[in-house]
C-alpha atoms as a PDB file:
ATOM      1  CA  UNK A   1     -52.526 -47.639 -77.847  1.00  0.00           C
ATOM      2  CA  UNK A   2     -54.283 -44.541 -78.202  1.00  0.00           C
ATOM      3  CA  UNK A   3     -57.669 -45.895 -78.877  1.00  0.00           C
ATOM      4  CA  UNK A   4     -57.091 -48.126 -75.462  1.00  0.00           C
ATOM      5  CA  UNK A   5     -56.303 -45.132 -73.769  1.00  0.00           C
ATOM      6  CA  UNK A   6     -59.456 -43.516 -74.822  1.00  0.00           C
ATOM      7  CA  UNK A   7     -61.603 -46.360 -73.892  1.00  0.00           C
ATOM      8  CA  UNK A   8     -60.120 -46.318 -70.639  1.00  0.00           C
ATOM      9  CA  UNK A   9     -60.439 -42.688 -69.917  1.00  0.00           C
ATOM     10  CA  UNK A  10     -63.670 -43.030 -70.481  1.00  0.00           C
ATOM     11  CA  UNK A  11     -64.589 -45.166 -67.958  1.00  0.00           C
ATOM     12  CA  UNK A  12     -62.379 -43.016 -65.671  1.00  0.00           C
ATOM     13  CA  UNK A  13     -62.433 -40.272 -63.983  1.00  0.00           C
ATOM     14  CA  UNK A  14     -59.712 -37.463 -63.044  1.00  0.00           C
ATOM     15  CA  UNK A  15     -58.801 -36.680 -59.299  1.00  0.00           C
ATOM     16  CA  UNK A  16     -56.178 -34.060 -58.813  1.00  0.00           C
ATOM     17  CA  UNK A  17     -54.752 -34.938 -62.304  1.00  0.00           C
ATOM     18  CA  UNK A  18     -54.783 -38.868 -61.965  1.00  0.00           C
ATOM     19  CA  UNK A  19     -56.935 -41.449 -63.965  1.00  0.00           C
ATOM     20  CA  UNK A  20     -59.035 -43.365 -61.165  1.00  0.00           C
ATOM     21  CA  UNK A  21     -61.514 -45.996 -62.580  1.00  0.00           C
ATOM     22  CA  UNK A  22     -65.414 -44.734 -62.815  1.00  0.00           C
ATOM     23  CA  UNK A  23     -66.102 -47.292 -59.908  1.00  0.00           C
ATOM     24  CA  UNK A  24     -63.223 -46.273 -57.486  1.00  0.00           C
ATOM     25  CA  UNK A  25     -64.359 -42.699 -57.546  1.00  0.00           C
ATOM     26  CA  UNK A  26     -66.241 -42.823 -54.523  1.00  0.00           C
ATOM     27  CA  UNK A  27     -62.888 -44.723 -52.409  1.00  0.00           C
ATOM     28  CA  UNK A  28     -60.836 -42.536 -53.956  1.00  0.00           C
ATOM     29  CA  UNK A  29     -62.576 -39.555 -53.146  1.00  0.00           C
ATOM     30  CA  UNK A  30     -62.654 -40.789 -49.501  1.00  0.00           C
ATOM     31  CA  UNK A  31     -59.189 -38.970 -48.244  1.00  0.00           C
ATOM     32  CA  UNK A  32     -60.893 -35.572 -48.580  1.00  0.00           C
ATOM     33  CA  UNK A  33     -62.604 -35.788 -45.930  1.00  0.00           C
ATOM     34  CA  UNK A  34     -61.386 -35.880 -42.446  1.00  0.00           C
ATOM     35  CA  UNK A  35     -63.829 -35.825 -38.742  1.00  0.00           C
ATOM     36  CA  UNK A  36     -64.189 -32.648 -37.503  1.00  0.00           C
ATOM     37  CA  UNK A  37     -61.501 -32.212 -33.843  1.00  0.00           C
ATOM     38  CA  UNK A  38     -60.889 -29.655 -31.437  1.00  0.00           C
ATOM     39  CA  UNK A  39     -57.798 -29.997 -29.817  1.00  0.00           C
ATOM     40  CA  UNK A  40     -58.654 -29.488 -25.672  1.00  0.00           C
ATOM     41  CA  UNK A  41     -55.721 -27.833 -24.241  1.00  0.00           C
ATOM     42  CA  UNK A  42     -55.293 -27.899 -20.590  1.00  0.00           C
ATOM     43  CA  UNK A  43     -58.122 -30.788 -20.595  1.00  0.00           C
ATOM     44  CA  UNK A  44     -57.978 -34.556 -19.372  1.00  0.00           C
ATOM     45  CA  UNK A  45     -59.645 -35.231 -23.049  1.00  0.00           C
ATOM     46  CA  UNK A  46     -57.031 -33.906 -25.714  1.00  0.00           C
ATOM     47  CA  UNK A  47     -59.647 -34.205 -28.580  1.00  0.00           C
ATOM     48  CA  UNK A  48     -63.145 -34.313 -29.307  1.00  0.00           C
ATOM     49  CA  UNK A  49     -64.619 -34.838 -32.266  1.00  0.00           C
ATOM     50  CA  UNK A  50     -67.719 -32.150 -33.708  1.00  0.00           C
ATOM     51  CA  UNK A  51     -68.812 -34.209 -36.994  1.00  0.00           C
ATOM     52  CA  UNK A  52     -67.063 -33.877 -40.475  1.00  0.00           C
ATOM     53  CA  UNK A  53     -65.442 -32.040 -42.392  1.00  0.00           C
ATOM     54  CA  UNK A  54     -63.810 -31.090 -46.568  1.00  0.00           C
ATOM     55  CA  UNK A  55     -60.029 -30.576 -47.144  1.00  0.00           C
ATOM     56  CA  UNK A  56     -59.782 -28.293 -50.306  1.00  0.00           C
ATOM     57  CA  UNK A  57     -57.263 -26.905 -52.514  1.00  0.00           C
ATOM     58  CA  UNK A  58     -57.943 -23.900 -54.865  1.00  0.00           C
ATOM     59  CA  UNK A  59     -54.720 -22.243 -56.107  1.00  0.00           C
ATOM     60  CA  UNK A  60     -52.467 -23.840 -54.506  1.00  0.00           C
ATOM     61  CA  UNK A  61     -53.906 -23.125 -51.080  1.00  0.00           C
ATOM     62  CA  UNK A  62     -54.959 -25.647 -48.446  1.00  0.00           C
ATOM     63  CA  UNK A  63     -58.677 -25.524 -46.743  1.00  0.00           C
ATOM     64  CA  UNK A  64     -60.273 -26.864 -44.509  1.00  0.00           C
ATOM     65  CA  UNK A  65     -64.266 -26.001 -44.957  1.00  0.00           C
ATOM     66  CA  UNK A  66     -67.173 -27.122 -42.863  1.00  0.00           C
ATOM     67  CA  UNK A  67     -69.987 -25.439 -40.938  1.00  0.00           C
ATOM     68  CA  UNK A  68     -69.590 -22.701 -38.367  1.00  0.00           C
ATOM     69  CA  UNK A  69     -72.535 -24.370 -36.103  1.00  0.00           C
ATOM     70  CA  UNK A  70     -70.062 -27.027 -35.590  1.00  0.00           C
ATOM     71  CA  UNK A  71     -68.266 -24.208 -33.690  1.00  0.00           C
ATOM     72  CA  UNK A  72     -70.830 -24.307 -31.148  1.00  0.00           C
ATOM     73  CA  UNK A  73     -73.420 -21.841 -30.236  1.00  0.00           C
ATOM     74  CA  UNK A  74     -72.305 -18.240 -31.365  1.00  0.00           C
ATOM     75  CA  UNK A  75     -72.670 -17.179 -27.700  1.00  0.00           C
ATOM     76  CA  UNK A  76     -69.988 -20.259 -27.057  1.00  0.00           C
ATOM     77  CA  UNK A  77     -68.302 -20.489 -30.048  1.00  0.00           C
ATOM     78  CA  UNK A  78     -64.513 -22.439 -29.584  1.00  0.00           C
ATOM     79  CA  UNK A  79     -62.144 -20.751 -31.325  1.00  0.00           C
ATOM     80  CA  UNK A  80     -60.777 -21.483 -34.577  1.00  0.00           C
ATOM     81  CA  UNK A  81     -57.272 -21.847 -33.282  1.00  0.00           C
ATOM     82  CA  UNK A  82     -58.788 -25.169 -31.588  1.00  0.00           C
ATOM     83  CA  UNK A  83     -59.912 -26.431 -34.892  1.00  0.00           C
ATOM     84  CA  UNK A  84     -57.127 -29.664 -36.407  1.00  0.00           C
ATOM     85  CA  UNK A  85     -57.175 -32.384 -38.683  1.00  0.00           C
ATOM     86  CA  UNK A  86     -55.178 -35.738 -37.826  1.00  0.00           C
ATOM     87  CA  UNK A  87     -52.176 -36.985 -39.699  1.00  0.00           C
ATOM     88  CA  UNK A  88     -49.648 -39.870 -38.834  1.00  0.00           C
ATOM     89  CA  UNK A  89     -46.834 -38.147 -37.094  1.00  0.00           C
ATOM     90  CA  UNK A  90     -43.284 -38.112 -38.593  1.00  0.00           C
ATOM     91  CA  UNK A  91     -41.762 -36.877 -34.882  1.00  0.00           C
ATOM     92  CA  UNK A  92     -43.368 -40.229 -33.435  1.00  0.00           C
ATOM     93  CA  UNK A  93     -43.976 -42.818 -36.018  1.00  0.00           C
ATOM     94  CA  UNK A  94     -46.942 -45.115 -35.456  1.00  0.00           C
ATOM     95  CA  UNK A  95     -48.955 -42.330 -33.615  1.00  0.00           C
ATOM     96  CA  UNK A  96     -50.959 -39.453 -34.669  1.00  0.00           C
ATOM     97  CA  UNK A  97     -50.366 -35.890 -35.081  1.00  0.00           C
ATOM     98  CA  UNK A  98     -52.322 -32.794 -35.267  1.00  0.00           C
ATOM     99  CA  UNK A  99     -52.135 -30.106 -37.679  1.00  0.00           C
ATOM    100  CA  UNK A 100     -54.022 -26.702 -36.786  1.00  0.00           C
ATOM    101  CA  UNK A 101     -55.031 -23.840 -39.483  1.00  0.00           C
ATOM    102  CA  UNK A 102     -52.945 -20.711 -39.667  1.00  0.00           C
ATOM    103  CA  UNK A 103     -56.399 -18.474 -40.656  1.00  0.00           C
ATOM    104  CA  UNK A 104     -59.996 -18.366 -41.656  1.00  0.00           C
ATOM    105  CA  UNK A 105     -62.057 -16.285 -44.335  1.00  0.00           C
ATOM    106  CA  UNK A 106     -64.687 -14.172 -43.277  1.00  0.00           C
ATOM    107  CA  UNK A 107     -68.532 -15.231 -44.940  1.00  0.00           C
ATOM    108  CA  UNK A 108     -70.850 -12.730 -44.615  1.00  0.00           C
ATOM    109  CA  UNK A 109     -73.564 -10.897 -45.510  1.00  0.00           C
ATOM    110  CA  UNK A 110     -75.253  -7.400 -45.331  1.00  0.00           C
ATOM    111  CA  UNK A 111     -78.669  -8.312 -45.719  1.00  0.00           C
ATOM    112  CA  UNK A 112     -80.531 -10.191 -42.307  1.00  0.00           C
ATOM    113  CA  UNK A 113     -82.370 -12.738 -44.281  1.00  0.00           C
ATOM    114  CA  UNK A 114     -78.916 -14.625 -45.480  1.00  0.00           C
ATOM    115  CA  UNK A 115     -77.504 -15.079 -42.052  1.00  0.00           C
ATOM    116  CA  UNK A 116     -78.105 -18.650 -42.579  1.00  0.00           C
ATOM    117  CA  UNK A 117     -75.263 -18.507 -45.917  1.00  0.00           C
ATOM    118  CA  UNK A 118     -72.687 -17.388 -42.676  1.00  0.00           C
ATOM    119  CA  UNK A 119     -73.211 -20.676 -41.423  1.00  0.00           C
ATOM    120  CA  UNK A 120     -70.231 -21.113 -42.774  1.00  0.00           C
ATOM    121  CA  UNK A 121     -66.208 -22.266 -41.927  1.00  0.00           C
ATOM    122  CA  UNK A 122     -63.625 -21.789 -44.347  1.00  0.00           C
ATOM    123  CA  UNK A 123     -60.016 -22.211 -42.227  1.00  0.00           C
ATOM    124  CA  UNK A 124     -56.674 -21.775 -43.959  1.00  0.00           C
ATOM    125  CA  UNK A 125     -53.624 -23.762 -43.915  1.00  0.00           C
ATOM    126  CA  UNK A 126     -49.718 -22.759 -44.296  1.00  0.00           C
ATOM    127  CA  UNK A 127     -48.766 -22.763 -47.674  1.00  0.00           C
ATOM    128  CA  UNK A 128     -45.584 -24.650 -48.702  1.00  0.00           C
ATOM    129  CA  UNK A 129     -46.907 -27.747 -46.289  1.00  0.00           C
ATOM    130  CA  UNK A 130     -43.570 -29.932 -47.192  1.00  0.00           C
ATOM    131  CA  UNK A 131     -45.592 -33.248 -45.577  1.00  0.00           C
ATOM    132  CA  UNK A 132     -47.001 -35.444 -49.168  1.00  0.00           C
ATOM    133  CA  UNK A 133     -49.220 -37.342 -47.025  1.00  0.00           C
ATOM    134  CA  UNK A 134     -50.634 -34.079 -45.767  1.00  0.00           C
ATOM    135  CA  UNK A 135     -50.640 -32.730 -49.179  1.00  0.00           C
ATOM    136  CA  UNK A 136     -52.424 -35.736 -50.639  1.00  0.00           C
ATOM    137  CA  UNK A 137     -55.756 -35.117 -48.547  1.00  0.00           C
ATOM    138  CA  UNK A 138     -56.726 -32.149 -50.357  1.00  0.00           C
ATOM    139  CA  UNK A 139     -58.936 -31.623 -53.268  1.00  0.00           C
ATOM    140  CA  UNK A 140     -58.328 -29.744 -56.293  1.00  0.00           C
ATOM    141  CA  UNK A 141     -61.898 -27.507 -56.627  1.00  0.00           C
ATOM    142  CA  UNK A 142     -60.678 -25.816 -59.417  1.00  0.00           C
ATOM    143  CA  UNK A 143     -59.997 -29.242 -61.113  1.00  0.00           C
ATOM    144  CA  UNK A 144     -63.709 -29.959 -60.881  1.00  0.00           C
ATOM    145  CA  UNK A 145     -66.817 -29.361 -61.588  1.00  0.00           C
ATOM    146  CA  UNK A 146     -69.924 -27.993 -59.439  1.00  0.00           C
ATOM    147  CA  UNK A 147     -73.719 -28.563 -60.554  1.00  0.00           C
ATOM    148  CA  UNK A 148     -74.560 -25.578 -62.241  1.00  0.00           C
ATOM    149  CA  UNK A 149     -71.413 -26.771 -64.707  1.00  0.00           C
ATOM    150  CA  UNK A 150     -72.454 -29.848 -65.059  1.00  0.00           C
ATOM    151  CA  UNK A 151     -76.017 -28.964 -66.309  1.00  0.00           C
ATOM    152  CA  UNK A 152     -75.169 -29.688 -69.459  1.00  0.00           C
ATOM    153  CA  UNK A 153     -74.472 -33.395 -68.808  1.00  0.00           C
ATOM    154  CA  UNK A 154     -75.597 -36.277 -67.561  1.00  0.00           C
ATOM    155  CA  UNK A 155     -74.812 -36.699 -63.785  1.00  0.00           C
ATOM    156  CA  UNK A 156     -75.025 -40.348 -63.185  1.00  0.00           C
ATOM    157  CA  UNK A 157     -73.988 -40.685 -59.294  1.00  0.00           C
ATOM    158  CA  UNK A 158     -73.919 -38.573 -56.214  1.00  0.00           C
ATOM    159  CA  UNK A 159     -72.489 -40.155 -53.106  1.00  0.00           C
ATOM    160  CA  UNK A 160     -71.185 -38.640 -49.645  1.00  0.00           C
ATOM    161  CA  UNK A 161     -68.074 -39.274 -47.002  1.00  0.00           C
ATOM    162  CA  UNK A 162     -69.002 -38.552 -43.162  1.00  0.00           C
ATOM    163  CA  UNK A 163     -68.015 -39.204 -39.598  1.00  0.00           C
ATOM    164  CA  UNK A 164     -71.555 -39.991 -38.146  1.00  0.00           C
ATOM    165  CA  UNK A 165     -71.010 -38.748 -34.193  1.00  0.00           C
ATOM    166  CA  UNK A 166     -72.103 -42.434 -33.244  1.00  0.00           C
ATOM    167  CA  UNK A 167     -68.840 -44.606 -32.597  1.00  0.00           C
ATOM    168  CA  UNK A 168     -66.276 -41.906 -33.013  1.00  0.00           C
ATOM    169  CA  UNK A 169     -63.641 -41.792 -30.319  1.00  0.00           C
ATOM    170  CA  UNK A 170     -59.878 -41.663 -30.357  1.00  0.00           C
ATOM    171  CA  UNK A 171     -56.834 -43.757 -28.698  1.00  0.00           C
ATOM    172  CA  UNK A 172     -53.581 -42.933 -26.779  1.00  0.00           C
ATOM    173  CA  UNK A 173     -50.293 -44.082 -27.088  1.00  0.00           C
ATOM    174  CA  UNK A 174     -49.687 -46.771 -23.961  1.00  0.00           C
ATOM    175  CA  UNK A 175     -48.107 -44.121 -22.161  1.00  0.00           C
ATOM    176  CA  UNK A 176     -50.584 -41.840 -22.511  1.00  0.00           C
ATOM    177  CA  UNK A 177     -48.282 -39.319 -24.011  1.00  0.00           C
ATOM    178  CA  UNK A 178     -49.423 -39.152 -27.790  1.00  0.00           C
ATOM    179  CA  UNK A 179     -52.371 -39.650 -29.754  1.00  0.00           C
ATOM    180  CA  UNK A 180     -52.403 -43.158 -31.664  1.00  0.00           C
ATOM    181  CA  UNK A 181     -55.306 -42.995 -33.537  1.00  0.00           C
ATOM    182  CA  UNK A 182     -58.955 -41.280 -34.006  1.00  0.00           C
ATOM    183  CA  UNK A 183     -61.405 -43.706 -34.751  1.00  0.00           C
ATOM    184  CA  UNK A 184     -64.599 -42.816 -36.347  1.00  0.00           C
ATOM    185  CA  UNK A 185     -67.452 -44.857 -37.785  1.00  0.00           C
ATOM    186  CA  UNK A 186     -67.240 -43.680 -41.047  1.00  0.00           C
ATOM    187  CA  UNK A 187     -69.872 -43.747 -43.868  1.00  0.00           C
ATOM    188  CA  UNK A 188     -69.783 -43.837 -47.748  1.00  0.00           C
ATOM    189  CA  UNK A 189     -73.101 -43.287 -49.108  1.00  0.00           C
ATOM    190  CA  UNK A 190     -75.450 -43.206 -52.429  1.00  0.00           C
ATOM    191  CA  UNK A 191     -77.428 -40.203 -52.290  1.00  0.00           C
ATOM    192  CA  UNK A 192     -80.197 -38.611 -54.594  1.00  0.00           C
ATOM    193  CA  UNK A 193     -81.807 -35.047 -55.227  1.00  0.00           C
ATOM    194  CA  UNK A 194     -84.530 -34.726 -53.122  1.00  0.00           C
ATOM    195  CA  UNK A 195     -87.656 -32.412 -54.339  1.00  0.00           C
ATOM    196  CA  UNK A 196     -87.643 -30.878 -50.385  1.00  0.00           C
ATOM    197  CA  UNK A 197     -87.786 -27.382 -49.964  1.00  0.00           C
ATOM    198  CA  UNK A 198     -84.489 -25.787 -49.469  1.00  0.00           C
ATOM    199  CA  UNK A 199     -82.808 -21.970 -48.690  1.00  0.00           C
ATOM    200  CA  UNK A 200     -81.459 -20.368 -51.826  1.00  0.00           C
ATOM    201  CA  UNK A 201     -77.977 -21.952 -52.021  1.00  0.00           C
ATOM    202  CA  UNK A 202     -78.696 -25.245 -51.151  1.00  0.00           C
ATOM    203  CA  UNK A 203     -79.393 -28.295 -52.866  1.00  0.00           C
ATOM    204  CA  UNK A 204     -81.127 -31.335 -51.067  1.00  0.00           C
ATOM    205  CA  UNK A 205     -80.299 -34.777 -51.442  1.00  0.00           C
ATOM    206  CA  UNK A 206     -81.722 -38.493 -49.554  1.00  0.00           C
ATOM    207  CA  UNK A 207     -79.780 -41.795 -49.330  1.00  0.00           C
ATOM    208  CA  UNK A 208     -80.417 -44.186 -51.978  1.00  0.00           C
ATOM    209  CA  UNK A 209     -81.716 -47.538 -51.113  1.00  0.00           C
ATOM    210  CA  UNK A 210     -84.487 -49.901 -52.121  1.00  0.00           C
ATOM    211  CA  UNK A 211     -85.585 -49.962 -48.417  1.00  0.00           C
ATOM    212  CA  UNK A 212     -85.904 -46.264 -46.504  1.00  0.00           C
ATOM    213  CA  UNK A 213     -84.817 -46.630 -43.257  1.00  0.00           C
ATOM    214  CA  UNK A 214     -84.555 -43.675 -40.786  1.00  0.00           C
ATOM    215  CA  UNK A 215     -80.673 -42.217 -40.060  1.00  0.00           C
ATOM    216  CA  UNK A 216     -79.153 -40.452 -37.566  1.00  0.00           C
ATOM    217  CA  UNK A 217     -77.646 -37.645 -39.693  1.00  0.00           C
ATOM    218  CA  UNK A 218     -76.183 -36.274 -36.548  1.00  0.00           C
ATOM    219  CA  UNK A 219     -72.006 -35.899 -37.239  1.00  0.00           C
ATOM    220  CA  UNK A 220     -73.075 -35.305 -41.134  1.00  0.00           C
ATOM    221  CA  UNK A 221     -72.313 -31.773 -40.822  1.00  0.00           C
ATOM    222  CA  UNK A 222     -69.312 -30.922 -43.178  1.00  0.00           C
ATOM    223  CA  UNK A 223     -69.285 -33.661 -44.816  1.00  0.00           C
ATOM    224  CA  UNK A 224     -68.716 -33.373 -48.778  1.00  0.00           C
ATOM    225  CA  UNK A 225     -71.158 -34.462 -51.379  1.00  0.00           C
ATOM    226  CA  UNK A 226     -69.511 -35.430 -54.813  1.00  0.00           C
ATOM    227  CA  UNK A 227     -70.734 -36.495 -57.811  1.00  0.00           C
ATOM    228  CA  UNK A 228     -69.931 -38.234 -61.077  1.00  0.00           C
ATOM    229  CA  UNK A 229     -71.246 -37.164 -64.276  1.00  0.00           C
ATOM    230  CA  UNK A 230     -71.118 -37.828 -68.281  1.00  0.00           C
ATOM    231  CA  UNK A 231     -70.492 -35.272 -71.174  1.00  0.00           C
ATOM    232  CA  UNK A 232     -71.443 -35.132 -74.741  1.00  0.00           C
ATOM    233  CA  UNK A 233     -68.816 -37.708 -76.070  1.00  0.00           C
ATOM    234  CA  UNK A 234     -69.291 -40.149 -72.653  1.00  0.00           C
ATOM    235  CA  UNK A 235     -66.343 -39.001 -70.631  1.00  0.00           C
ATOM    236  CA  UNK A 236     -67.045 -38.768 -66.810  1.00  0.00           C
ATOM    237  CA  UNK A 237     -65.736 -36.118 -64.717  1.00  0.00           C
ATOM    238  CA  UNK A 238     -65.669 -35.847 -60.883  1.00  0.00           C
ATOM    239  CA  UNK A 239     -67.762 -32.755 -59.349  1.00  0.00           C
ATOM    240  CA  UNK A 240     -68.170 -31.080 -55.880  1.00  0.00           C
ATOM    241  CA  UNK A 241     -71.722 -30.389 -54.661  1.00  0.00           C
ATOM    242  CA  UNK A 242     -71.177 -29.189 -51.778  1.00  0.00           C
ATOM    243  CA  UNK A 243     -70.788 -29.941 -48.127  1.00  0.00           C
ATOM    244  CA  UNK A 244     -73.850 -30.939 -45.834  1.00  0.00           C
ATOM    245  CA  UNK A 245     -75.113 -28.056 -43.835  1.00  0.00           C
ATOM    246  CA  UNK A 246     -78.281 -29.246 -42.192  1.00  0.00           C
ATOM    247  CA  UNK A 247     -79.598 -32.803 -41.757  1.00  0.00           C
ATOM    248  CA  UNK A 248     -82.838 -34.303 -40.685  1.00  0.00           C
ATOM    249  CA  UNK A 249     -85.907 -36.527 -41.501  1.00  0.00           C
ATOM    250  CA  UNK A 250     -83.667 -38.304 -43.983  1.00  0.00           C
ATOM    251  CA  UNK A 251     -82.575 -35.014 -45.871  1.00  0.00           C
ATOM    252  CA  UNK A 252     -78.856 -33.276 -46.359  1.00  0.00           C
ATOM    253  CA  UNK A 253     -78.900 -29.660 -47.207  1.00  0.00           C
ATOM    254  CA  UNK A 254     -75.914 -29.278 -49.025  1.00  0.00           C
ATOM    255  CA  UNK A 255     -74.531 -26.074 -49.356  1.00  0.00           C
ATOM    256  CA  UNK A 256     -73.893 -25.379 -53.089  1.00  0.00           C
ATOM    257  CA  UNK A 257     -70.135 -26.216 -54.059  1.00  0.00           C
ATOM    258  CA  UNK A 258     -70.276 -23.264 -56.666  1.00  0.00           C
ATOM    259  CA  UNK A 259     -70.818 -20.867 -53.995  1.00  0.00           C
ATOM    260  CA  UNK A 260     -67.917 -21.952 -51.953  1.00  0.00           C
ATOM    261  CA  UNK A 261     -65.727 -21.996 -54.280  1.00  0.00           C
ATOM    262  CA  UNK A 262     -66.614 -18.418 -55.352  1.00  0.00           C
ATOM    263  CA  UNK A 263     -66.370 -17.383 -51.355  1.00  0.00           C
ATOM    264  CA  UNK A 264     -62.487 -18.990 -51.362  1.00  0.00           C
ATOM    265  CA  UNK A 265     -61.710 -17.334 -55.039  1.00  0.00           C
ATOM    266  CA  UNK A 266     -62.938 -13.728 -53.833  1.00  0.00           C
ATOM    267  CA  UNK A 267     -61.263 -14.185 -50.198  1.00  0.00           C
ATOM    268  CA  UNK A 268     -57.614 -14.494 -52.004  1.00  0.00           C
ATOM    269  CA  UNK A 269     -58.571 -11.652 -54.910  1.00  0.00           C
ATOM    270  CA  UNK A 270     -59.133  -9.410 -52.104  1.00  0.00           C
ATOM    271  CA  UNK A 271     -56.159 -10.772 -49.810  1.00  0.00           C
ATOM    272  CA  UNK A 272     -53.575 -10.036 -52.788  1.00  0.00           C
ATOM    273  CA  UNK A 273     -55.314  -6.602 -53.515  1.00  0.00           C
ATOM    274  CA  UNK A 274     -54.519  -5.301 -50.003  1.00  0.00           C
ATOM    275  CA  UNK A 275     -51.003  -5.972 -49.877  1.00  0.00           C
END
């Protein structure tokens, strides 16, 4: 039983502590990401929808992280209170609800030339979230890898989850009360690293296929790149990259994983230092 439980292991990989098979990985990995909505108060359009975006976890706290550009311009921004992801609704079964973050870490720099690493949006949830389906949708980070721990292996698969801008929109209830439903033409893609130039704390990737075709990339932005890779004895393990943060001419910059999850890490050693 044992040696059928290693075989199978290694042809598995672990997501938030449960065996999925090698192939699943990319389905499975699916749920962490969620499109990108504003909630419009006051507004004859309750929701838009600004591109993609990762759901997190990293010690025991709930994140949403995607790009501050998806904000709007800084002169414009909307404000983070307006930022939500969509769940079904256990007031109203069979509709949608919307849960909003209760904070945000602060990325920034000192030094000019890295304002482009600020172009970043790290939003907080409530701890203690009692909802499992809500619960569910968020990735371990500290249960995986990033590339710079991976070097070591073999990485045999990167792929992407988005919600392009083209096709999303969202449904009401028949009374026009509630939310039913945001529908977004969602895309699970191959990619590979790409030999463009990119800023320091980036990696950049292109789709894989046999026939290059041009893509709107537009709605890409926040969307997390995984990957799949191989250690010394043949067992795969699931890694973040990253999440998109520019896209364009058939490239993703992806802004490294390791860095993010070092920005998270140092936001809560300082939070439990001040109080």
């Amino acid at each position: 039983m044992e040696r059928l439980f290693d075989a199978k292991a290694k042809l598995s990989v672990t997501i938030n502590g449960l065996l999925v098979p090698f192939s699943q990985a990319p389905y499975s990995c699916t749920r962490f990401t969620q499109p990108f909505i504003f909630y419009n108060g006051g507004s004859p359009f309750d929701v838009s929808l600004a591109g993609s975006c990762a759901l997190v976890r990293e010690a025991g706290e709930n994140y949403l992280i995607a790009t501050r550009h998806q904000l709007g311009k800084r002169s414009d921004e909307r404000e983070r209170t307006e930022v939500c992801v969509a769940f079904p609704s256990e007031e109203r079964p069979g509709t949608t609800g919307l849960v909003t973050p209760c904070g945000s870490v602060l990325v920034s720099y000192d030094q000019p030339e890295m304002q482009y690493a600020e172009d970043l949006l790290i939003l907080m949830f409530t701890r203690g979230e009692k909802r499992p389906e809500f619960n569910l949708r968020f990735l371990d980070i500290n249960r995986v890898s990033t590339l710079d721990e991976a070097k070591a292996g073999e990485i045999v698969s990167y792929f992407i989850t988005a919600f392009p801008s083209v096709g999303s929109k969202y449904n009401l209830t028949e009374d026009g009360m509630a939310l039913a439903e945001v529908i977004s033409g969602f895309a699970r893609l191959t990619l590979e690293p790409s030999e463009a130039n990119v800023m320091d704390g980036h990696i950049a990737f292109h789709v894989k296929e046999n026939v290059p075709k041009e893509r709107n990339l537009d709605g890409y932005s926040g969307a997390p790149v995984f990957f799949v890779w191989l250690d010394a004895s043949k067992n795969a393990h699931l890694g973040f990259a990253g999440i998109v943060r520019l896209g364009g001419n058939n490239i993703l910059h992806v802004y490294d994983g390791d860095r993010i999850r070092r920005i998270i890490q140092g936001s809560r050693r300082s939070a439990s230092t001040s109080r």
